[in-house]
PDB file of N, CA and C in Angstrom:
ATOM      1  N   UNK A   1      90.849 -33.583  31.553  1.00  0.00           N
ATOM      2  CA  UNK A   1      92.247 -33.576  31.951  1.00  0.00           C
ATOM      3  C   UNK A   1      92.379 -32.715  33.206  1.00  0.00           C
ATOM      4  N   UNK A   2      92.960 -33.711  34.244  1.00  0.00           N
ATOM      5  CA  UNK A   2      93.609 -32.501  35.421  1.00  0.00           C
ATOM      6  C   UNK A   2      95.045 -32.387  35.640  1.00  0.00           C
ATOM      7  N   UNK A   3      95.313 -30.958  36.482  1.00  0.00           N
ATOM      8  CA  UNK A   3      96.628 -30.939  36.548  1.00  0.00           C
ATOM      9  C   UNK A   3      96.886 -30.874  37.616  1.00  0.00           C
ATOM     10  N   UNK A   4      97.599 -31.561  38.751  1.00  0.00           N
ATOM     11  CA  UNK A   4      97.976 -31.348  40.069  1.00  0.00           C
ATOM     12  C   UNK A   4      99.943 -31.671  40.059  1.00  0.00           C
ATOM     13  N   UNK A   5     100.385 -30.735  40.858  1.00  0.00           N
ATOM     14  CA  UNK A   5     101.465 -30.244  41.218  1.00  0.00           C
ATOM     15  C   UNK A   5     102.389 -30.825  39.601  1.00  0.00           C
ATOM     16  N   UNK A   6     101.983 -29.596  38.626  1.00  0.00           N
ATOM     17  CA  UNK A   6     102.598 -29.869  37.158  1.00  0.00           C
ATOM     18  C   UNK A   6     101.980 -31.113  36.889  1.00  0.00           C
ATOM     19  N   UNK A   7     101.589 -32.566  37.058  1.00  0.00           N
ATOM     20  CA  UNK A   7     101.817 -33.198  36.568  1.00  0.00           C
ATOM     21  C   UNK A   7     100.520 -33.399  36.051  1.00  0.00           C
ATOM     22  N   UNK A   8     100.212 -34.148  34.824  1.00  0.00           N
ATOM     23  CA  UNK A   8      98.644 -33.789  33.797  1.00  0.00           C
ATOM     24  C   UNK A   8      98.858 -35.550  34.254  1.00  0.00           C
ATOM     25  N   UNK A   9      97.061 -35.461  34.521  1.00  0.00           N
ATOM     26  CA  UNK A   9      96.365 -36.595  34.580  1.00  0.00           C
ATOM     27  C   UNK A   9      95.478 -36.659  33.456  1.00  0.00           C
ATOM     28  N   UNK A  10      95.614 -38.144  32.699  1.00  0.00           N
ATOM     29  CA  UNK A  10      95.400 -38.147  31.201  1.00  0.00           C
ATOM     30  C   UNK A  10      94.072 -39.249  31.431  1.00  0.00           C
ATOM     31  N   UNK A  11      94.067 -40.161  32.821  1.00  0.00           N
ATOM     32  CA  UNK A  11      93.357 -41.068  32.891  1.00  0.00           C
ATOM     33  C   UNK A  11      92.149 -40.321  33.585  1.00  0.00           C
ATOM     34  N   UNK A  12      90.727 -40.849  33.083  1.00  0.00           N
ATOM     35  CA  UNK A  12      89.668 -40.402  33.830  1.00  0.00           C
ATOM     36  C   UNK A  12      89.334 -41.652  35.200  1.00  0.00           C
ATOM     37  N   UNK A  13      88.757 -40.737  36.004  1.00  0.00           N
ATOM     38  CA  UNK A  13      88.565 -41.489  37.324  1.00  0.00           C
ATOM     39  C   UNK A  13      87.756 -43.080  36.836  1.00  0.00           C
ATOM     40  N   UNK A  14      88.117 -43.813  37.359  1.00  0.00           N
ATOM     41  CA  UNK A  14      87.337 -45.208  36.809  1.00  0.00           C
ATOM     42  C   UNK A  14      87.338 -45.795  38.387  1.00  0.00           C
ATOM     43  N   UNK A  15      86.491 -46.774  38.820  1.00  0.00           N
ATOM     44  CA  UNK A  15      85.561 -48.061  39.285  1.00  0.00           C
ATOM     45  C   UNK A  15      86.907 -48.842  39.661  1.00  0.00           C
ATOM     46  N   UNK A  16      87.630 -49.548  40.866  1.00  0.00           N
ATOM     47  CA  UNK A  16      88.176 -50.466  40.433  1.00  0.00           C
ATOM     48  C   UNK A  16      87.606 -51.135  42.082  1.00  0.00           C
ATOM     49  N   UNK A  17      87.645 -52.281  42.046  1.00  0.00           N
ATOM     50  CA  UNK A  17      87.299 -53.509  42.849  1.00  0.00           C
ATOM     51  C   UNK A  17      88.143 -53.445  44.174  1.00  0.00           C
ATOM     52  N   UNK A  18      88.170 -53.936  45.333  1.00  0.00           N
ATOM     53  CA  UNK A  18      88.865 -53.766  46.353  1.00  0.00           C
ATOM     54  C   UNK A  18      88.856 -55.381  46.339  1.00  0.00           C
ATOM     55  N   UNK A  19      90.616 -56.458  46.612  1.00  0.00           N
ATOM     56  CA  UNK A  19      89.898 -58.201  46.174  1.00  0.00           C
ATOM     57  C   UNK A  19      90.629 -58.422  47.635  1.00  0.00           C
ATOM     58  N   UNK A  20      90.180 -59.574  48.058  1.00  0.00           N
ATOM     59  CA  UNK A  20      90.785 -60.358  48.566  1.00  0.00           C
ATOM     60  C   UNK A  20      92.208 -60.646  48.188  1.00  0.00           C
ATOM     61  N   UNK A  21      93.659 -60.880  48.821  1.00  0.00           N
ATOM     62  CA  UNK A  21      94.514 -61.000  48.502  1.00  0.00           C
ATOM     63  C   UNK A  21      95.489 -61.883  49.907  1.00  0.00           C
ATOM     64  N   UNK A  22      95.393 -62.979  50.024  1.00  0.00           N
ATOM     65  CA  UNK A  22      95.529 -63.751  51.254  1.00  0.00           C
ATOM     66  C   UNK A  22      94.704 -62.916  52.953  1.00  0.00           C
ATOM     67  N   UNK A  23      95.522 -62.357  53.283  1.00  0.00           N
ATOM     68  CA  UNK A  23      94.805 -62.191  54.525  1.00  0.00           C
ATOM     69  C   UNK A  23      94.616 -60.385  54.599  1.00  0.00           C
ATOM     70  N   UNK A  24      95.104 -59.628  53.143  1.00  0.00           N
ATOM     71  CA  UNK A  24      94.757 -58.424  52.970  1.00  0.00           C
ATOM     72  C   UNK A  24      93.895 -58.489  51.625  1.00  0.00           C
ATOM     73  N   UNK A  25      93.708 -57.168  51.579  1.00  0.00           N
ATOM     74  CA  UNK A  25      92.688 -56.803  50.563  1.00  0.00           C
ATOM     75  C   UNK A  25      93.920 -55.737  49.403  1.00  0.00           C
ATOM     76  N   UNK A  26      93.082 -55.448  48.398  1.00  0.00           N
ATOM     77  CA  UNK A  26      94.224 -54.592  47.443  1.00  0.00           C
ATOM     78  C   UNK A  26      93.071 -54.481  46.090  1.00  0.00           C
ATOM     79  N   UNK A  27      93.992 -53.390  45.693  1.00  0.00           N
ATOM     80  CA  UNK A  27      92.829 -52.867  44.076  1.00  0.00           C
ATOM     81  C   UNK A  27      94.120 -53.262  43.104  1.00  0.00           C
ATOM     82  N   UNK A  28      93.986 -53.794  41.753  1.00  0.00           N
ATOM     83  CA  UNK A  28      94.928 -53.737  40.528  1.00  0.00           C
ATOM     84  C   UNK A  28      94.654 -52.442  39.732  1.00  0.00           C
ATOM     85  N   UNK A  29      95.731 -52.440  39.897  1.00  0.00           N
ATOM     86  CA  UNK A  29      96.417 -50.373  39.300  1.00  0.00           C
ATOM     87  C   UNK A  29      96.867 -51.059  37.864  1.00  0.00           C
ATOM     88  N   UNK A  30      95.684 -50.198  36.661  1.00  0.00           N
ATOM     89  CA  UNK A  30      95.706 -50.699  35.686  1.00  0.00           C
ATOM     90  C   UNK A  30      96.715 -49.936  34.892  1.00  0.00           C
ATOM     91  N   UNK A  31      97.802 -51.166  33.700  1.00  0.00           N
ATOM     92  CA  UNK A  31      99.126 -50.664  33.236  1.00  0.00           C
ATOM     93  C   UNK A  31      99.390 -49.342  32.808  1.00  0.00           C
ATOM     94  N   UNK A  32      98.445 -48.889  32.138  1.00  0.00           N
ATOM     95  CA  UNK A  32      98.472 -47.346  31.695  1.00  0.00           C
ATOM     96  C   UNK A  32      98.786 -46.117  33.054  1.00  0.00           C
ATOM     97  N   UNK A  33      98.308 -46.510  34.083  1.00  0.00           N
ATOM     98  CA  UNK A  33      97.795 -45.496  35.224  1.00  0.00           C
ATOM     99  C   UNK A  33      99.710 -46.023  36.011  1.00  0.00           C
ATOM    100  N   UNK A  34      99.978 -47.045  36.054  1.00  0.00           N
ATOM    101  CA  UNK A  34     101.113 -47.483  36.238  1.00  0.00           C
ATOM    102  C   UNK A  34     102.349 -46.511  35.784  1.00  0.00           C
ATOM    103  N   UNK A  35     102.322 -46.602  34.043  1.00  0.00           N
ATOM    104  CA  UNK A  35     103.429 -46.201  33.346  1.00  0.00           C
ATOM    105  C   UNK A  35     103.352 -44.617  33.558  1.00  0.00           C
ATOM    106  N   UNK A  36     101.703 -44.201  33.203  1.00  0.00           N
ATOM    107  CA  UNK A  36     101.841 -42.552  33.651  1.00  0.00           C
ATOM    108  C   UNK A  36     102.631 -42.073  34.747  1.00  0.00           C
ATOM    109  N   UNK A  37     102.713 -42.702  36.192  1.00  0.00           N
ATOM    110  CA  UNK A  37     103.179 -42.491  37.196  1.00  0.00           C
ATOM    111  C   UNK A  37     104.487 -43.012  37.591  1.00  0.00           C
ATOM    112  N   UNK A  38     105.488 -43.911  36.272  1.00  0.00           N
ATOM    113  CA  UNK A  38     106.260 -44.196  36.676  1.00  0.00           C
ATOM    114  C   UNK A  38     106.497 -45.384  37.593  1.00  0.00           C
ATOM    115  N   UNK A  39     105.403 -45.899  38.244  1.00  0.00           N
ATOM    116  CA  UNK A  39     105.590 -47.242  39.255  1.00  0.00           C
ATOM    117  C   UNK A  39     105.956 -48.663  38.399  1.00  0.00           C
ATOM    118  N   UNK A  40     106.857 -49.340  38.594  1.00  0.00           N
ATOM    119  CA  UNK A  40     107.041 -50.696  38.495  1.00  0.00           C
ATOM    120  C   UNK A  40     106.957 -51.534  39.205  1.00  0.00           C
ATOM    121  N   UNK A  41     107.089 -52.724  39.180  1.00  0.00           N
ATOM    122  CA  UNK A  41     107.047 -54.078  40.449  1.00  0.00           C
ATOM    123  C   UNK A  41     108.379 -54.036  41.005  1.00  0.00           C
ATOM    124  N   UNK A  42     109.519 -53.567  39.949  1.00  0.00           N
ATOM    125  CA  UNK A  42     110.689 -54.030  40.371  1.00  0.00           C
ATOM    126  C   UNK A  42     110.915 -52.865  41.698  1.00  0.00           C
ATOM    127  N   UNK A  43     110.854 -51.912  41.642  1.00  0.00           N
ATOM    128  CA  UNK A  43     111.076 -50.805  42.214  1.00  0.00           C
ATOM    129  C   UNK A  43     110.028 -50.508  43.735  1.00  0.00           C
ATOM    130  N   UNK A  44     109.226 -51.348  43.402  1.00  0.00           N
ATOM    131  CA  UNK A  44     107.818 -50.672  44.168  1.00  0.00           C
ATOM    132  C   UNK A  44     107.224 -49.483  44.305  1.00  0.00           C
ATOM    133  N   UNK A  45     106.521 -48.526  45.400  1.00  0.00           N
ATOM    134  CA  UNK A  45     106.640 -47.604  45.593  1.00  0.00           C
ATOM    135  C   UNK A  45     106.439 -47.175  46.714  1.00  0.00           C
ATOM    136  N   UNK A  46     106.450 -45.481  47.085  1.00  0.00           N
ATOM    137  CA  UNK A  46     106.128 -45.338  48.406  1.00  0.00           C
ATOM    138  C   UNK A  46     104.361 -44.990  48.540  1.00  0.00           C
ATOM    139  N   UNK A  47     103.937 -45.352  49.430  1.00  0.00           N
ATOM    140  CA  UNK A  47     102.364 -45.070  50.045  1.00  0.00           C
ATOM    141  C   UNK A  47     101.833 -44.366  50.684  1.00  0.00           C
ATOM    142  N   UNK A  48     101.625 -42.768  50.862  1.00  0.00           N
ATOM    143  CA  UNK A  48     100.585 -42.158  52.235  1.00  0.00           C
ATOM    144  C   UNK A  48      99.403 -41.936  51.724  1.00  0.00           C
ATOM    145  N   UNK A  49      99.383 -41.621  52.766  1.00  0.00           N
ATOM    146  CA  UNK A  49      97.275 -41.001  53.131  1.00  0.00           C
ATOM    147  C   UNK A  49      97.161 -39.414  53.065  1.00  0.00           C
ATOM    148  N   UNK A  50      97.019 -38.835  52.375  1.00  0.00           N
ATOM    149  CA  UNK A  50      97.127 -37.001  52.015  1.00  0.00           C
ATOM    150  C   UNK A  50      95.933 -36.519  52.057  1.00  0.00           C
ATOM    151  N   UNK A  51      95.297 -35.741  52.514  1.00  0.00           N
ATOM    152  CA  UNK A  51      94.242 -35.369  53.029  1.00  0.00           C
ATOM    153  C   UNK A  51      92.983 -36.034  52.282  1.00  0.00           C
ATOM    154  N   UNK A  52      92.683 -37.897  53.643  1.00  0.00           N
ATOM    155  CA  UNK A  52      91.664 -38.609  53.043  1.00  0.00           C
ATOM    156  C   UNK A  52      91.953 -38.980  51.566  1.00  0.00           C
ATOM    157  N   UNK A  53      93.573 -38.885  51.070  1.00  0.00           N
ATOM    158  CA  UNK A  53      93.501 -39.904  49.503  1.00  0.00           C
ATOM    159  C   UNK A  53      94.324 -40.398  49.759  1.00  0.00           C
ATOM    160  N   UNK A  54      94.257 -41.807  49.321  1.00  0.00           N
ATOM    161  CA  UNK A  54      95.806 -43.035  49.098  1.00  0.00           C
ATOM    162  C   UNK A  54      96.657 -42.120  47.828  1.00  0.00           C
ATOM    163  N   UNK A  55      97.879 -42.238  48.101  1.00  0.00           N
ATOM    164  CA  UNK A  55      98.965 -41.746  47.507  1.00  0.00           C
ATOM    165  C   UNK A  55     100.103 -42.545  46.768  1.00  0.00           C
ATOM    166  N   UNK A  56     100.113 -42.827  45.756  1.00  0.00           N
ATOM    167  CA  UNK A  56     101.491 -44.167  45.367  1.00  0.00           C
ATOM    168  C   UNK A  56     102.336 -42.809  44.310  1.00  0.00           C
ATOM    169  N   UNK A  57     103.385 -43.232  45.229  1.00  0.00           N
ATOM    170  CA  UNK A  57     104.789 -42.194  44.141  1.00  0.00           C
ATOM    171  C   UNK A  57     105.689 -43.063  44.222  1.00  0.00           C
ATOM    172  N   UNK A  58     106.442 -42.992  43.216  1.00  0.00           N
ATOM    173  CA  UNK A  58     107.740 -43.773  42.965  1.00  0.00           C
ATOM    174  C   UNK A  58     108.597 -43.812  44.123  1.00  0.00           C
ATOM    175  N   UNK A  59     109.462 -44.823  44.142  1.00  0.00           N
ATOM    176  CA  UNK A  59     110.282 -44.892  45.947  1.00  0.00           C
ATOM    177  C   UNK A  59     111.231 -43.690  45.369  1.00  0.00           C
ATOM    178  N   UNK A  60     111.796 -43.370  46.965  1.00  0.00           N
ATOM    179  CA  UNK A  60     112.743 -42.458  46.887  1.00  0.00           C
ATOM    180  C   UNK A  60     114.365 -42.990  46.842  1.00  0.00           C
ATOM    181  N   UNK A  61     115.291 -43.027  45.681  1.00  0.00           N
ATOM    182  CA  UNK A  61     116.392 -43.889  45.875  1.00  0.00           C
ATOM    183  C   UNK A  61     117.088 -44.125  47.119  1.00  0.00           C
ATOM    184  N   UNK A  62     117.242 -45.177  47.149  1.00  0.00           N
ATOM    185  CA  UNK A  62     118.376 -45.337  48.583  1.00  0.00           C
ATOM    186  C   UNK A  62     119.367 -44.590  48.455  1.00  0.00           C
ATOM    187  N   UNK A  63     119.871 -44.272  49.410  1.00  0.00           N
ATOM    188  CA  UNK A  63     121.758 -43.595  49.437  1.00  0.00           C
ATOM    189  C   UNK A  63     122.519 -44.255  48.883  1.00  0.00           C
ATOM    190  N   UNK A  64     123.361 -43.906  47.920  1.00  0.00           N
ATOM    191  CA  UNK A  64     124.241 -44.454  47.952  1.00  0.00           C
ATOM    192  C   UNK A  64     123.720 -45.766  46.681  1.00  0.00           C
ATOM    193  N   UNK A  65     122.950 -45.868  45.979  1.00  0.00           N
ATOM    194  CA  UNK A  65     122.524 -46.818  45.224  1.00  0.00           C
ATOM    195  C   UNK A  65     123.382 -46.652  43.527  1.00  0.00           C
ATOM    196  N   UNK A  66     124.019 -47.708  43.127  1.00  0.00           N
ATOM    197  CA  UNK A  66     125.061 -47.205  42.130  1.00  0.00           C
ATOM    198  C   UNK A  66     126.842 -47.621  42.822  1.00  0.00           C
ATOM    199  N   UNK A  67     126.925 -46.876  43.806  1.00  0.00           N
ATOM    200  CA  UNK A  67     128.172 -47.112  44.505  1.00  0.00           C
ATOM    201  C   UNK A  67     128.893 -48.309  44.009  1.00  0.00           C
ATOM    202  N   UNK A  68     128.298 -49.620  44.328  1.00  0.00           N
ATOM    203  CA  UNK A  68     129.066 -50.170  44.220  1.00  0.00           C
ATOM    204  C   UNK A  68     129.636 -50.772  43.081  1.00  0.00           C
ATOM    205  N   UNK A  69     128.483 -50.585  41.777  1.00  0.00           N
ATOM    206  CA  UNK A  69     129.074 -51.173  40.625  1.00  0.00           C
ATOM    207  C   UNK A  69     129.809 -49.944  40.269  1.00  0.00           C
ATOM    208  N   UNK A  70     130.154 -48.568  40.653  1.00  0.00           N
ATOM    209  CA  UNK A  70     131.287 -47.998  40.093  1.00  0.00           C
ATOM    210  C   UNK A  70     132.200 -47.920  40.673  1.00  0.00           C
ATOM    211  N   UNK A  71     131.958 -48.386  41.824  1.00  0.00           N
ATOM    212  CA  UNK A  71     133.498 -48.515  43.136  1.00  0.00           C
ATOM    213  C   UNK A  71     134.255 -50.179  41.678  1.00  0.00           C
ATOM    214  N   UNK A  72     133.355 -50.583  41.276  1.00  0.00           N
ATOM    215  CA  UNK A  72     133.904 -51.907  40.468  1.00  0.00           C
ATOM    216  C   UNK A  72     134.743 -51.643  39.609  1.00  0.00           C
ATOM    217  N   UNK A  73     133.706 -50.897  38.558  1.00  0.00           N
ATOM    218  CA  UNK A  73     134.270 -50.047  37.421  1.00  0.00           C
ATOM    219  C   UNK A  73     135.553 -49.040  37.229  1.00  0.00           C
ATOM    220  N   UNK A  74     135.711 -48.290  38.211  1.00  0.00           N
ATOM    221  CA  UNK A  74     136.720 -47.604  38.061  1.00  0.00           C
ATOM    222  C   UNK A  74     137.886 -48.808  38.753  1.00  0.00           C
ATOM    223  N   UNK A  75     137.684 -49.592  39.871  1.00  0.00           N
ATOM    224  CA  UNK A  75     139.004 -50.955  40.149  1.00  0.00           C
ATOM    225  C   UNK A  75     139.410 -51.296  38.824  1.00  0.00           C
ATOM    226  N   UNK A  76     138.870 -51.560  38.241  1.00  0.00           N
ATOM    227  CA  UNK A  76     138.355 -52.872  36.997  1.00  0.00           C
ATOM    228  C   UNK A  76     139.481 -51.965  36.357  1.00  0.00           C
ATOM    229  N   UNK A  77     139.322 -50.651  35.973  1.00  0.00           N
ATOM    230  CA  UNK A  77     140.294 -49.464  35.100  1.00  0.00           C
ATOM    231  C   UNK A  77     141.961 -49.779  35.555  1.00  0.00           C
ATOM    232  N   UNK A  78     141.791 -49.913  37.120  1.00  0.00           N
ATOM    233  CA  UNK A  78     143.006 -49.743  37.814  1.00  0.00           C
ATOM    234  C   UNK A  78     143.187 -48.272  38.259  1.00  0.00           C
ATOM    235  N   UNK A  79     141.811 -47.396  38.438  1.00  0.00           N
ATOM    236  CA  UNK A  79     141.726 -46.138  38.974  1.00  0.00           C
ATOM    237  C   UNK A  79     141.919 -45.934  40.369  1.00  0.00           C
ATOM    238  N   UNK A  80     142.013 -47.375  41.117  1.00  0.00           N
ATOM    239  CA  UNK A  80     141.765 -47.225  42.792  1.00  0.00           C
ATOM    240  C   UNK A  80     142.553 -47.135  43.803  1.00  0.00           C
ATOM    241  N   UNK A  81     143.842 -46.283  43.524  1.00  0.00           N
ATOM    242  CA  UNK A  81     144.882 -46.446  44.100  1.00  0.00           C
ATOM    243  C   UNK A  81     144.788 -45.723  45.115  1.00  0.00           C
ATOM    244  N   UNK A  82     145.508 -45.728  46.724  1.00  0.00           N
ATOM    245  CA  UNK A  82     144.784 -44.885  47.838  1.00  0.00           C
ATOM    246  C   UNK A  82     146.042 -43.469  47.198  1.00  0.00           C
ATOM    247  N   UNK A  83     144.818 -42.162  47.544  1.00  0.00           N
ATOM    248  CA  UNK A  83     145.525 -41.255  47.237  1.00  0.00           C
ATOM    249  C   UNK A  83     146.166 -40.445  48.565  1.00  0.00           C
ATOM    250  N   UNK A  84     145.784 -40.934  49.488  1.00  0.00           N
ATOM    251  CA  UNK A  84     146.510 -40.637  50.721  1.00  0.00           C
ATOM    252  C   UNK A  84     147.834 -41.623  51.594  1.00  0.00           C
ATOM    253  N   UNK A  85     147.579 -42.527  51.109  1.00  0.00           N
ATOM    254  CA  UNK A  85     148.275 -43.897  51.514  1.00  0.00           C
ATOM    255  C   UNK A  85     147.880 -44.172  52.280  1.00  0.00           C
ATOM    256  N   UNK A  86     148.690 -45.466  53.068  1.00  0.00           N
ATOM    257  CA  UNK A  86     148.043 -46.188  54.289  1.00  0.00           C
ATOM    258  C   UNK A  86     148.969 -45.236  55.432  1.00  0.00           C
ATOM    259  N   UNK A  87     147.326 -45.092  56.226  1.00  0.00           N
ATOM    260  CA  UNK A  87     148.036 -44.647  57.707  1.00  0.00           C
ATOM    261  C   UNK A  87     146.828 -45.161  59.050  1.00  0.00           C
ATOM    262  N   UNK A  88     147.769 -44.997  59.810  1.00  0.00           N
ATOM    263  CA  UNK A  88     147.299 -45.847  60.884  1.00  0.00           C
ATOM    264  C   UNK A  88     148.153 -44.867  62.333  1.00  0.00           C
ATOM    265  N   UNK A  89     147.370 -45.469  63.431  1.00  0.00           N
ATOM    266  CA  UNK A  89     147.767 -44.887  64.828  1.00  0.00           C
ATOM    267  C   UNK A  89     149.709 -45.557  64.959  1.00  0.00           C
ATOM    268  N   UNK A  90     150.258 -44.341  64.755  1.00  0.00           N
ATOM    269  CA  UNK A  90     151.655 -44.112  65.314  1.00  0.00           C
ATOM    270  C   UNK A  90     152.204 -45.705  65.991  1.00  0.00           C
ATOM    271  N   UNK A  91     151.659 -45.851  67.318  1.00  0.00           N
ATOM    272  CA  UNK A  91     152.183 -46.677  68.154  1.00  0.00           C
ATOM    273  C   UNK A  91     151.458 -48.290  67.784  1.00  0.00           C
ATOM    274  N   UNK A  92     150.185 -48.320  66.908  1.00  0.00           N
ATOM    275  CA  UNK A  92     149.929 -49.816  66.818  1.00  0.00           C
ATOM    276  C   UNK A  92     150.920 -50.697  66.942  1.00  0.00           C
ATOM    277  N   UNK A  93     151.763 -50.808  66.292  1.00  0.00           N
ATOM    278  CA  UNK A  93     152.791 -51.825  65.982  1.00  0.00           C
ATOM    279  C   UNK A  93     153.118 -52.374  67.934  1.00  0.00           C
ATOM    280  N   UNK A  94     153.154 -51.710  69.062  1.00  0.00           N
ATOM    281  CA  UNK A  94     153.838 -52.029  70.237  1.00  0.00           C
ATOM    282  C   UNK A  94     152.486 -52.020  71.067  1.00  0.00           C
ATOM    283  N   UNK A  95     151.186 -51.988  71.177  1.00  0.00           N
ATOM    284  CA  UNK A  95     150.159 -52.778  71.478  1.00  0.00           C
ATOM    285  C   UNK A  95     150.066 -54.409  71.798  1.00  0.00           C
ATOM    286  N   UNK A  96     149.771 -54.545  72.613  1.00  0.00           N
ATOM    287  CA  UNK A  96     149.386 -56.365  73.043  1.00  0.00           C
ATOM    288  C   UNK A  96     147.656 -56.106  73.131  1.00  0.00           C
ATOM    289  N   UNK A  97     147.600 -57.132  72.663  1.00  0.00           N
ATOM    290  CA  UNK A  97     145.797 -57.637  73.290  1.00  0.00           C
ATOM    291  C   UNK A  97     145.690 -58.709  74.125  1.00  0.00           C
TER     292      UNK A  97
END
């Protein structure tokens, strides 16, 4: 068992194949070594190079991810009323374009 930055590595180093994969190459990251680390397909992950080792960590969430199904949720309540009201530049109304 090793431990690097807290986190315990339960899998021992193993052999895996480098394949052909259309016009790149790639190794299959076996399910156990997957779930330890948290990676899914749906999610992907992120990739560097850390001194001479490939690196896969879970992506980092987008901004703002969630927003919009609770911008829904609280409408849906009837929570979304503007709490400032509508305002706008003074003189719009006497503007031509």
């Amino acid at each position: 068992m090793q431990v690097w930055n807290n986190i315990v590595s339960t899998v021992r180093a193993i052999h895996v194949s480098i394949r052909q994969i259309g016009n790149s190459q790639g190794v299959v990251i076996p399910k156990p070594v997957l779930a330890q680390l948290g990676l899914n397909r749906e999610e992907g992950a992120e990739m560097s190079i850390e001194a001479g080792a490939l690196v896969l960590r879970p992506s980092a969430k987008p901004v703002r991810v969630g927003w919009a199904e609770a911008a829904k949720k609280i409408a849906e309540a009837g929570d979304d009323e503007l709490v400032m009201g509508e305002f706008g530049n003074a003189d719009d109304e006497e503007l031509t374009w």
